[in-house]
Protein backbone atom coordinates (compact mmCIF):
# COMPACT_ATOMS: atom_id res chain seq x y z
CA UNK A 1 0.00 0.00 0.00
CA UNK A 2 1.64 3.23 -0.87
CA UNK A 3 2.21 5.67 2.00
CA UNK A 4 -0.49 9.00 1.95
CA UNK A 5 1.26 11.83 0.48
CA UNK A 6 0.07 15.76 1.56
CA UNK A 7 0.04 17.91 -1.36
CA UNK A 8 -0.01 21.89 -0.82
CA UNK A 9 -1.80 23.73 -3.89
CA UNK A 10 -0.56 27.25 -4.73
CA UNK A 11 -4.48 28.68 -5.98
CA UNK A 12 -4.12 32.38 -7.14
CA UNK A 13 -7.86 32.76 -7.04
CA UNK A 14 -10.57 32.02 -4.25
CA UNK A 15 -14.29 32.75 -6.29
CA UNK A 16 -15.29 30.05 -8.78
CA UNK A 17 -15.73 31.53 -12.34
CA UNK A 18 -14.28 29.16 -14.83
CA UNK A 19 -13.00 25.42 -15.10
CA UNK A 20 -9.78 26.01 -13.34
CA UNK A 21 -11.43 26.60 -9.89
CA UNK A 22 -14.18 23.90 -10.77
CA UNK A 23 -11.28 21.53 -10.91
CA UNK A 24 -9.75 21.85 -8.10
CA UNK A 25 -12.97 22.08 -6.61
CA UNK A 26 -13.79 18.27 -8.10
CA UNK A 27 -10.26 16.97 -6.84
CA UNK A 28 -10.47 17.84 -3.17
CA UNK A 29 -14.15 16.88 -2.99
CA UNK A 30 -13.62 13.81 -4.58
CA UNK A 31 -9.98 12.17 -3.72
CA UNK A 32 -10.17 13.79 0.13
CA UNK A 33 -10.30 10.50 1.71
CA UNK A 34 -7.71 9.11 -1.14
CA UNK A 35 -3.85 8.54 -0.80
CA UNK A 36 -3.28 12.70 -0.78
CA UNK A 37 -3.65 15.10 1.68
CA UNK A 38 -4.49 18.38 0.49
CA UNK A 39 -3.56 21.52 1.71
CA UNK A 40 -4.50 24.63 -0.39
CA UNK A 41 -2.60 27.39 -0.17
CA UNK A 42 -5.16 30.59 -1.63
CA UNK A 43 -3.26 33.87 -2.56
CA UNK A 44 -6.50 35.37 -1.96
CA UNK A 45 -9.93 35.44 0.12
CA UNK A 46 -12.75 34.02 -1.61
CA UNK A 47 -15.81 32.17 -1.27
CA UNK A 48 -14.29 28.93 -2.49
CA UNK A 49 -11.58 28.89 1.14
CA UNK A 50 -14.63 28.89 3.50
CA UNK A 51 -16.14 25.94 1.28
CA UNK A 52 -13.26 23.99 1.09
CA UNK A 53 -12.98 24.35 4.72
CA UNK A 54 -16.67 23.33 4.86
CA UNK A 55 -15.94 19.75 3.53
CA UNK A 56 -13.07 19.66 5.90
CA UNK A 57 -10.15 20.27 3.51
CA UNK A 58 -7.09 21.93 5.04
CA UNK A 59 -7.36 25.79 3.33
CA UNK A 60 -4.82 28.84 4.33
CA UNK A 61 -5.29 32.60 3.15
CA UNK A 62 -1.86 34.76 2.15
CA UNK A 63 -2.74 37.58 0.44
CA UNK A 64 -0.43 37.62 -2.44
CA UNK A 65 -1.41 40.61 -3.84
CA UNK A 66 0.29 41.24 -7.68
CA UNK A 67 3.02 39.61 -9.11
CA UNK A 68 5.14 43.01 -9.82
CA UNK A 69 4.95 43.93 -5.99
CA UNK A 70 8.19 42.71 -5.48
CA UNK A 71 8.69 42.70 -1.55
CA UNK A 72 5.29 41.33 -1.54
CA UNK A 73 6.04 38.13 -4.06
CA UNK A 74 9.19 37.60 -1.95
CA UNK A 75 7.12 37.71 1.14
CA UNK A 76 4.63 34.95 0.25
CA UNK A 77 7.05 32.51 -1.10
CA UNK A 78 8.74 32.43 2.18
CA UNK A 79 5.42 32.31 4.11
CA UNK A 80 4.65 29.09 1.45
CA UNK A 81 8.04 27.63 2.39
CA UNK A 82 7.58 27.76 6.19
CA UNK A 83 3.98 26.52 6.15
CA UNK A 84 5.37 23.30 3.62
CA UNK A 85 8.14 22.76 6.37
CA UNK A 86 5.77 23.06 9.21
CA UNK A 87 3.18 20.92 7.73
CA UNK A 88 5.79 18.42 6.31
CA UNK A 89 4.23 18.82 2.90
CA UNK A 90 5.77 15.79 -0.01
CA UNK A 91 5.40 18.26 -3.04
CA UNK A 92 4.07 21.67 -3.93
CA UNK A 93 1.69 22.32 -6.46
CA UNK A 94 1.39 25.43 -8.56
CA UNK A 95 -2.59 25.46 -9.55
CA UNK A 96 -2.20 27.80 -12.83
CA UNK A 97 1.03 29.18 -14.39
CA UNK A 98 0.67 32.37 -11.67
CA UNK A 99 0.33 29.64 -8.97
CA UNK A 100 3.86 27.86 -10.39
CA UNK A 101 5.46 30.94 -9.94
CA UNK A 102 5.00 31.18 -6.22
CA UNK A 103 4.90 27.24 -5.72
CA UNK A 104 8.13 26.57 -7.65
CA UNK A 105 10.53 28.88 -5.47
CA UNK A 106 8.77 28.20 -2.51
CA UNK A 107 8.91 24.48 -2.96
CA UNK A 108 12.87 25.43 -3.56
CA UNK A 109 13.51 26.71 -0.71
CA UNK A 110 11.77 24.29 1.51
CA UNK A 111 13.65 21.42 -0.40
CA UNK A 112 11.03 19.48 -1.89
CA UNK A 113 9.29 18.58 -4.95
CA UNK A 114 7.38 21.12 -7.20
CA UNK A 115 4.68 20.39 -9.65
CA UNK A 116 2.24 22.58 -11.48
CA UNK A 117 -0.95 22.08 -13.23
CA UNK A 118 -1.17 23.65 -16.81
CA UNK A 119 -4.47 24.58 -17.03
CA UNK A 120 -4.27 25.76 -20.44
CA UNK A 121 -1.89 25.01 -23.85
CA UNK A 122 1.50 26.57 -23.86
CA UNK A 123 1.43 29.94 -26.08
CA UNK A 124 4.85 31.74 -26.43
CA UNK A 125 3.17 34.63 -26.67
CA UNK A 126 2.09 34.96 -23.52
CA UNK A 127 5.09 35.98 -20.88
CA UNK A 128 3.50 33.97 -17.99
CA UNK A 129 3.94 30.74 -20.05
CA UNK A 130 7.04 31.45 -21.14
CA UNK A 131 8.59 32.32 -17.63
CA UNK A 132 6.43 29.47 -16.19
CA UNK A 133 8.19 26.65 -17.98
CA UNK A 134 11.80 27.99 -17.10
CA UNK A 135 10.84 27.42 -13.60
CA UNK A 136 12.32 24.03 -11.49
CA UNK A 137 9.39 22.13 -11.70
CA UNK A 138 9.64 17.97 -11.06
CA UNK A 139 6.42 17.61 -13.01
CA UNK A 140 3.71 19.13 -15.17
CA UNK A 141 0.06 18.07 -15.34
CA UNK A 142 -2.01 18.48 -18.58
CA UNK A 143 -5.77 18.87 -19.71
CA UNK A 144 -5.64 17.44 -23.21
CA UNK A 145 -3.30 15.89 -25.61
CA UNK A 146 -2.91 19.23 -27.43
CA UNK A 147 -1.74 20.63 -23.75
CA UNK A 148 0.66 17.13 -23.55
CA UNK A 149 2.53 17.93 -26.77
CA UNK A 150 2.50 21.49 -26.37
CA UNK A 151 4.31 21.29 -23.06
CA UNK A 152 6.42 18.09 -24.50
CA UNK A 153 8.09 20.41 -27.16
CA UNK A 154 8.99 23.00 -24.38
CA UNK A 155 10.09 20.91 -21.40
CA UNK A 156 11.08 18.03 -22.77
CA UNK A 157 13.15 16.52 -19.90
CA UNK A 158 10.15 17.48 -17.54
CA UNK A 159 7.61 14.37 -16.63
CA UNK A 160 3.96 15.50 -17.53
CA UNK A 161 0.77 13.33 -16.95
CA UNK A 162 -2.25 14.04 -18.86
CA UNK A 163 -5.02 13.70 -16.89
CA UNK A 164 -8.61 14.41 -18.16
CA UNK A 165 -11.13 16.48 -15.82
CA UNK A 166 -14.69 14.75 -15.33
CA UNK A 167 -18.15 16.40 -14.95
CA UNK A 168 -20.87 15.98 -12.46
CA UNK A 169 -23.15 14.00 -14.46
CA UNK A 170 -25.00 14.25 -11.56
CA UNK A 171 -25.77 18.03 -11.95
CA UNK A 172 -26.12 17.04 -15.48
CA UNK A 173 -28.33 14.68 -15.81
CA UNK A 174 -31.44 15.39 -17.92
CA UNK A 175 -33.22 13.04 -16.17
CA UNK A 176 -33.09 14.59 -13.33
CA UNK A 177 -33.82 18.33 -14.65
CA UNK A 178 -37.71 20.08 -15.07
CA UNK A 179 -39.26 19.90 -18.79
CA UNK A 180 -37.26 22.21 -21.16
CA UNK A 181 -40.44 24.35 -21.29
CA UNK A 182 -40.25 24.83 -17.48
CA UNK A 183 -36.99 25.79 -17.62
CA UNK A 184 -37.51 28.16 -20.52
CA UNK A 185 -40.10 29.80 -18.27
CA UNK A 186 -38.11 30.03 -14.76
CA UNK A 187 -34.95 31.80 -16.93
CA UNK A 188 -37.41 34.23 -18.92
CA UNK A 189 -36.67 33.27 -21.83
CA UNK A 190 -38.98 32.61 -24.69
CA UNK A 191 -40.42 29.19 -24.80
CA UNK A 192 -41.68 28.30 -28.39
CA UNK A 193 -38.47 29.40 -30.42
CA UNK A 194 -34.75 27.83 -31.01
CA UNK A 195 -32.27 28.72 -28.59
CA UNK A 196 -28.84 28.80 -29.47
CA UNK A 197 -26.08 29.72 -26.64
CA UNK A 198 -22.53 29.29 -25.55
CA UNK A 199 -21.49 29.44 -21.84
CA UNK A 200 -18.18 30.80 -21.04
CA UNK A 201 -16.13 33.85 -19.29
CA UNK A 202 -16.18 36.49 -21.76
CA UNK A 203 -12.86 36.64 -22.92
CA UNK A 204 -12.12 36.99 -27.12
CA UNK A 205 -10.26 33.66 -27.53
CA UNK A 206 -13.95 32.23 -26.06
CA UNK A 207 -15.35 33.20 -29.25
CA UNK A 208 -18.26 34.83 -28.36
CA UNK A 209 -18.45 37.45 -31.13
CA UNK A 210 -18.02 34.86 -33.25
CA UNK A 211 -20.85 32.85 -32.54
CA UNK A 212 -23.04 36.60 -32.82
CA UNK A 213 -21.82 37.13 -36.40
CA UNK A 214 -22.53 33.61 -36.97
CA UNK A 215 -26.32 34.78 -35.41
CA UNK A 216 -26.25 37.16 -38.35
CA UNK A 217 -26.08 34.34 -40.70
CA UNK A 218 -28.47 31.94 -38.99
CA UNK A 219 -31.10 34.47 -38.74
CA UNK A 220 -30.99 34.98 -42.86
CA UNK A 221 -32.91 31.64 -43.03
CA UNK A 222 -34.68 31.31 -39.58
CA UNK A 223 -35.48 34.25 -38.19
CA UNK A 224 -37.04 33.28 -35.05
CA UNK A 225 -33.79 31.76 -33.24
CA UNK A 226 -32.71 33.63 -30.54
CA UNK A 227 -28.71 33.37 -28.91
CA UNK A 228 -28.29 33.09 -25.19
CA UNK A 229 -24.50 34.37 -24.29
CA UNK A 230 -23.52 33.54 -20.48
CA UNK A 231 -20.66 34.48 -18.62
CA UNK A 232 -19.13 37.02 -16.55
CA UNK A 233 -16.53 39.40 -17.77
CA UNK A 234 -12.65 38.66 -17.40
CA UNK A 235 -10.24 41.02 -14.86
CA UNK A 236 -7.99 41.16 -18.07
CA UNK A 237 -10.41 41.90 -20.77
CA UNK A 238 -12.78 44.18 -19.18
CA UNK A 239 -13.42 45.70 -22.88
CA UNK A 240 -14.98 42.75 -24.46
CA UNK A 241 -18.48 42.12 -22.93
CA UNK A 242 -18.46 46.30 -24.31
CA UNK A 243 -17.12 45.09 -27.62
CA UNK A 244 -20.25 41.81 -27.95
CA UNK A 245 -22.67 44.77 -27.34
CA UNK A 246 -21.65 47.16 -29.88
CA UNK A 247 -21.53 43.85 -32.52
CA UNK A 248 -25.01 43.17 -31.54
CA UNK A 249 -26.01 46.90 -32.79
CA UNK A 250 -23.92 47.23 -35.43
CA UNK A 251 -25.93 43.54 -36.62
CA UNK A 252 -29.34 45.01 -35.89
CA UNK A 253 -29.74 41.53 -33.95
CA UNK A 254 -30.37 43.27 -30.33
CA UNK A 255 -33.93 41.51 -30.28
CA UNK A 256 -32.54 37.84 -30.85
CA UNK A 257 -29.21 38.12 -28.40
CA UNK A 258 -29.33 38.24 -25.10
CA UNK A 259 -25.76 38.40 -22.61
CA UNK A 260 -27.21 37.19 -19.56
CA UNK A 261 -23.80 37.57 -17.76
CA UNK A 262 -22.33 35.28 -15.02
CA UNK A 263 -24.96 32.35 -13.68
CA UNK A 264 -24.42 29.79 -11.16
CA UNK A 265 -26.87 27.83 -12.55
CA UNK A 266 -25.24 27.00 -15.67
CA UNK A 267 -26.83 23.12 -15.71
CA UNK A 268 -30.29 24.92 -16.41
CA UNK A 269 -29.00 27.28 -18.83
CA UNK A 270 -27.71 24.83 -20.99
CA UNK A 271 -30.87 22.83 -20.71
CA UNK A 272 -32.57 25.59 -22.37
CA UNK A 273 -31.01 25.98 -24.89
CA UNK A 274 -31.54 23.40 -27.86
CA UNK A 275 -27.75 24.17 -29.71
CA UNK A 276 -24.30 24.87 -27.54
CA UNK A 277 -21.74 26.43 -29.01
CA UNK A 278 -18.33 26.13 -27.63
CA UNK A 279 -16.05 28.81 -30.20
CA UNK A 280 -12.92 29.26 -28.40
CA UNK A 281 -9.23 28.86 -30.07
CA UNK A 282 -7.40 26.01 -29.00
CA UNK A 283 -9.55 25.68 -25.95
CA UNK A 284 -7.20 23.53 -23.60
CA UNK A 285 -10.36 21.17 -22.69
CA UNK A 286 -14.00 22.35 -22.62
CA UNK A 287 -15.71 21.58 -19.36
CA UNK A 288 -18.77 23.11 -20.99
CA UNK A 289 -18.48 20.94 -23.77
CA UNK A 290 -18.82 17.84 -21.66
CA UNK A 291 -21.53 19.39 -19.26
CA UNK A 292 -23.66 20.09 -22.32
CA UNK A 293 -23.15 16.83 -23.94
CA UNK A 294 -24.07 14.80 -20.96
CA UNK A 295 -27.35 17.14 -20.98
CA UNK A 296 -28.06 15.57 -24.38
CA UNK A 297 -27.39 18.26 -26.44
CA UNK A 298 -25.73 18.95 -29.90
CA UNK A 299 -22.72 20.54 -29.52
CA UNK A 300 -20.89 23.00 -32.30
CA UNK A 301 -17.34 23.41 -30.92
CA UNK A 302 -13.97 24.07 -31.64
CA UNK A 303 -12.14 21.94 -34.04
CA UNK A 304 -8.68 22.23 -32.29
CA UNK A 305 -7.73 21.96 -28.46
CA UNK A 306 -9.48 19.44 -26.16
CA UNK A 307 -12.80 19.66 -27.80
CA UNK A 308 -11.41 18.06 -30.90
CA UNK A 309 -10.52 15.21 -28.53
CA UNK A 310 -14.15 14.66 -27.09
CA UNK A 311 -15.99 15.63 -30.16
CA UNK A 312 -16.20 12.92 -32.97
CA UNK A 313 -17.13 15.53 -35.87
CA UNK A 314 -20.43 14.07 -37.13
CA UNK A 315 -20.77 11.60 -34.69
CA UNK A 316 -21.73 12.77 -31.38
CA UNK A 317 -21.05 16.63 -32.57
CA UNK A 318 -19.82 19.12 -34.75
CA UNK A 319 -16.65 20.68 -35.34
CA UNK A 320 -16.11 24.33 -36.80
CA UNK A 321 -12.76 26.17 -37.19
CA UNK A 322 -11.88 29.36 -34.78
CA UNK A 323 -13.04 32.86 -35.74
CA UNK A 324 -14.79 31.50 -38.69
CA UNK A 325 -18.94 32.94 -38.35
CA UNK A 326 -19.80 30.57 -41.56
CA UNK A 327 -18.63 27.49 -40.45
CA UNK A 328 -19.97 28.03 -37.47
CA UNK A 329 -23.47 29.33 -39.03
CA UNK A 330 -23.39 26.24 -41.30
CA UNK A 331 -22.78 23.86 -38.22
CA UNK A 332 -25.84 25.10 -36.20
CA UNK A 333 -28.47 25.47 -39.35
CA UNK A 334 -27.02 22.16 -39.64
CA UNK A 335 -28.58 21.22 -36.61
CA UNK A 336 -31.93 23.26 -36.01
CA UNK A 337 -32.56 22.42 -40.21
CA UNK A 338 -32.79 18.68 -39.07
CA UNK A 339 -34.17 17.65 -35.78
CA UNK A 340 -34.03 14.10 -35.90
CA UNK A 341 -30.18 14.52 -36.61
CA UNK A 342 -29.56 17.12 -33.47
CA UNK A 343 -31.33 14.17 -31.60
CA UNK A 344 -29.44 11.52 -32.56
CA UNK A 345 -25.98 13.52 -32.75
CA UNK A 346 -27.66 14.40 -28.76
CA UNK A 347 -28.16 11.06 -27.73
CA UNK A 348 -24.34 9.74 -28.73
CA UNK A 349 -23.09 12.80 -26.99
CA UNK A 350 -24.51 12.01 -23.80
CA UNK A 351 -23.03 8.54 -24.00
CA UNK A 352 -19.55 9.72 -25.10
CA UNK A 353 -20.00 12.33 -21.90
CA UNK A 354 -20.04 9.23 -19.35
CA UNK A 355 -16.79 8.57 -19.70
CA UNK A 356 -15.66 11.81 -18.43
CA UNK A 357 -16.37 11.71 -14.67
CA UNK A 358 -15.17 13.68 -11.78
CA UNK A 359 -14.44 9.76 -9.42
CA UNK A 360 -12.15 9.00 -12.67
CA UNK A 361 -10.75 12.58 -12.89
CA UNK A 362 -9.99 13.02 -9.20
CA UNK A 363 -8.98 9.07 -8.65
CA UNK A 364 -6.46 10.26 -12.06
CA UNK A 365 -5.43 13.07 -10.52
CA UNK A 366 -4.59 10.91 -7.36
CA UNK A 367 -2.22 8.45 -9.07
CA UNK A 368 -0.49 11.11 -11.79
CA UNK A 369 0.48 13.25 -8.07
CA UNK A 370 1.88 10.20 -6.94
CA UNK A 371 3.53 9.18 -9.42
CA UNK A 372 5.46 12.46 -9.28
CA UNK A 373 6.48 12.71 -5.66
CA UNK A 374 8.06 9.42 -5.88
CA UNK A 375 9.60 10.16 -9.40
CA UNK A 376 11.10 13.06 -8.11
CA UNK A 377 12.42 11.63 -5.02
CA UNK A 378 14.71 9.85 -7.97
CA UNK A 379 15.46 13.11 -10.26
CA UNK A 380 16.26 16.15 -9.93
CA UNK A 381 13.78 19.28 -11.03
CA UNK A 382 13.94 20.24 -14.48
């Protein structure tokens, strides 16, 4: 039997907006009582510390402030370092690029392992990814293939584990949901017309103004669909829910598109809604896209990233190149043209979404952690 290891996750963020904090969210819920400990480090305060406290997971604030605060950053690696020694952590993990950054050097100073989890696919053009991967680092862990091969090319002496995230197909489960009309009626939204929508944080690789000129298009032949957008704006790209609005004006489509903004209740959006669209670039997975397959609906997504690796194209889902509004027009008249096909393609997607579940994930998760602590007792950082 292998020895429990205690793991101390470096989160930069403590309110649940997007897939990252879902994840980690999924592991400590679901592997507590496994082989790790957890101990998560937050560089903030946040809902999501009282909550993981809650369910009895071992959660610590240090306000961490911004990465070009100098005496600050210097400040919470050591407090990192003395809380790993104290607590006798095995390995420190890095939750994020921005989280590797303070996990790395403090796992350096306290002498032990350091890991991080790549939550997206390694663009050079981004400084935090390129600084990320020249940090010591005994292990990476990716999303997707794409992610694998990206980070493969860039640290190739570096052990990485691909492990995919899973979905509460409990939450998800159409089975369990009210009637479609019902759920039209308790999110105001017309009941008697197709719904097309995409749920995601507003950010321009999400493809959200995409899928609006694409509405442009659609609404040429049926002019009674209407487009549901929902998700909450990003710190970084505080211009862009702006820049969907104007679009919407310049189209003449404000009638048909509604941005609903940030929803807890994203299982019942999705329900609604009778197409999902899932635009982004090179998406690293696509939560969403699982969560709205294992609803039972046909999904248009992107046809690189992590979607490409759920989504059979034609099979249980379509496929439609980034930044393109045709192809993704085409794709969804696709769909609403013939019913019978968006049920079928529906029904196949909810069966490939089965295999994506958060026991496997987090029990994954479990066993790709362990694997690196004892690798790295055996190598040194790369």
């Amino acid at each position: 039997m292998i020895r429990p290891i205690k793991i101390a996750v470096v989160m930069p963020l403590a309110t649940q907006r997007g897939g990252g904090e879902l994840m980690l969210t999924h592991a400590v819920t679901f592997a507590k009582e496994s082989a790790i400990h957890w101990l998560i480090i937050f560089l903030e305060l946040g809902p999501m510390v009282e909550q993981f406290r809650a369910i009895g997971v071992d959660s610590v604030v240090i306000p961490a402030g911004r990465l070009r605060q100098p005496l600050r950053f210097v400040k919470t690696i050591m407090a990192i370092a003395r809380i790993a020694r104290r607590e006798r952590i095995s390995g420190i993990c890095g939750w994020m690029a921005k989280g590797h950054f303070y996990g790395s050097l403090a796992a350096t100073i306290a002498g032990i392992p350091s890991f991080w989890y790549q939550l997206g696919v390694y663009n050079a053009s981004l400084t935090m990814d390129r600084w990320a991967v020249r940090l010591p680092s005994n292990g990476i862990v990716t999303l997707s293939k794409a992610g694998f091969e990206a980070q493969t090319r860039v640290a190739p002496k570096t052990p990485i584990r691909l492990v995919y995230p899973g979905v509460d197909l409990n939450r998800f489960n159409v089975e369990e949901m009210p009637s479609i009309s019902e759920t039209r009626r308790r999110l105001r939204l017309p009941r008697n017309v197709p719904i097309v929508g995409i749920a995601g944080r507003l950010q321009r690789w999400k493809g959200m103004h995409t899928l609006i000129s694409a509405m442009a298009i659609i609404l040429r032949e049926i002019p009674a669909v209407v487009c549901v957008i929902v998700g909450g704006e990003h710190d970084l790209e505080p211009e862009y829910p702006r820049h969907l609005a104007e679009l919407v004006r310049e189209l003449r489509i404000e009638d048909q598109v509604a941005i609903v903004g940030f929803q807890t209740n994203v299982n019942e959006w999705l329900h609604a809604m009778d197409v999902v669209v899932h635009a982004s670039d090179n998406e690293p997975f696509g939560i969403v896209v699982i969560e709205a397959m294992a609803l039972g609906k046909p999904v248009v997504a992107g046809s690189r990233g992590g979607p490409a690796e759920i989504i059979t194209d034609g099979v249980d889902g379509l496929l439609a190149p980034f930044d393109d509004s045709t192809a993704l027009a085409d794709c969804v008249l696709r769909f609403l043209r013939d019913p019978t096909y968006a049920a079928n393609v529906g029904k196949r997607a909810r069966e490939r979404a089965c295999r994506f579940t958060i026991e496997a994930y987090a029990s994954n998760l479990t066993d790709a952690f362990q694997d690196l602590v004892i690798g790295a007792r055996k190598r040194p950082a790369a």
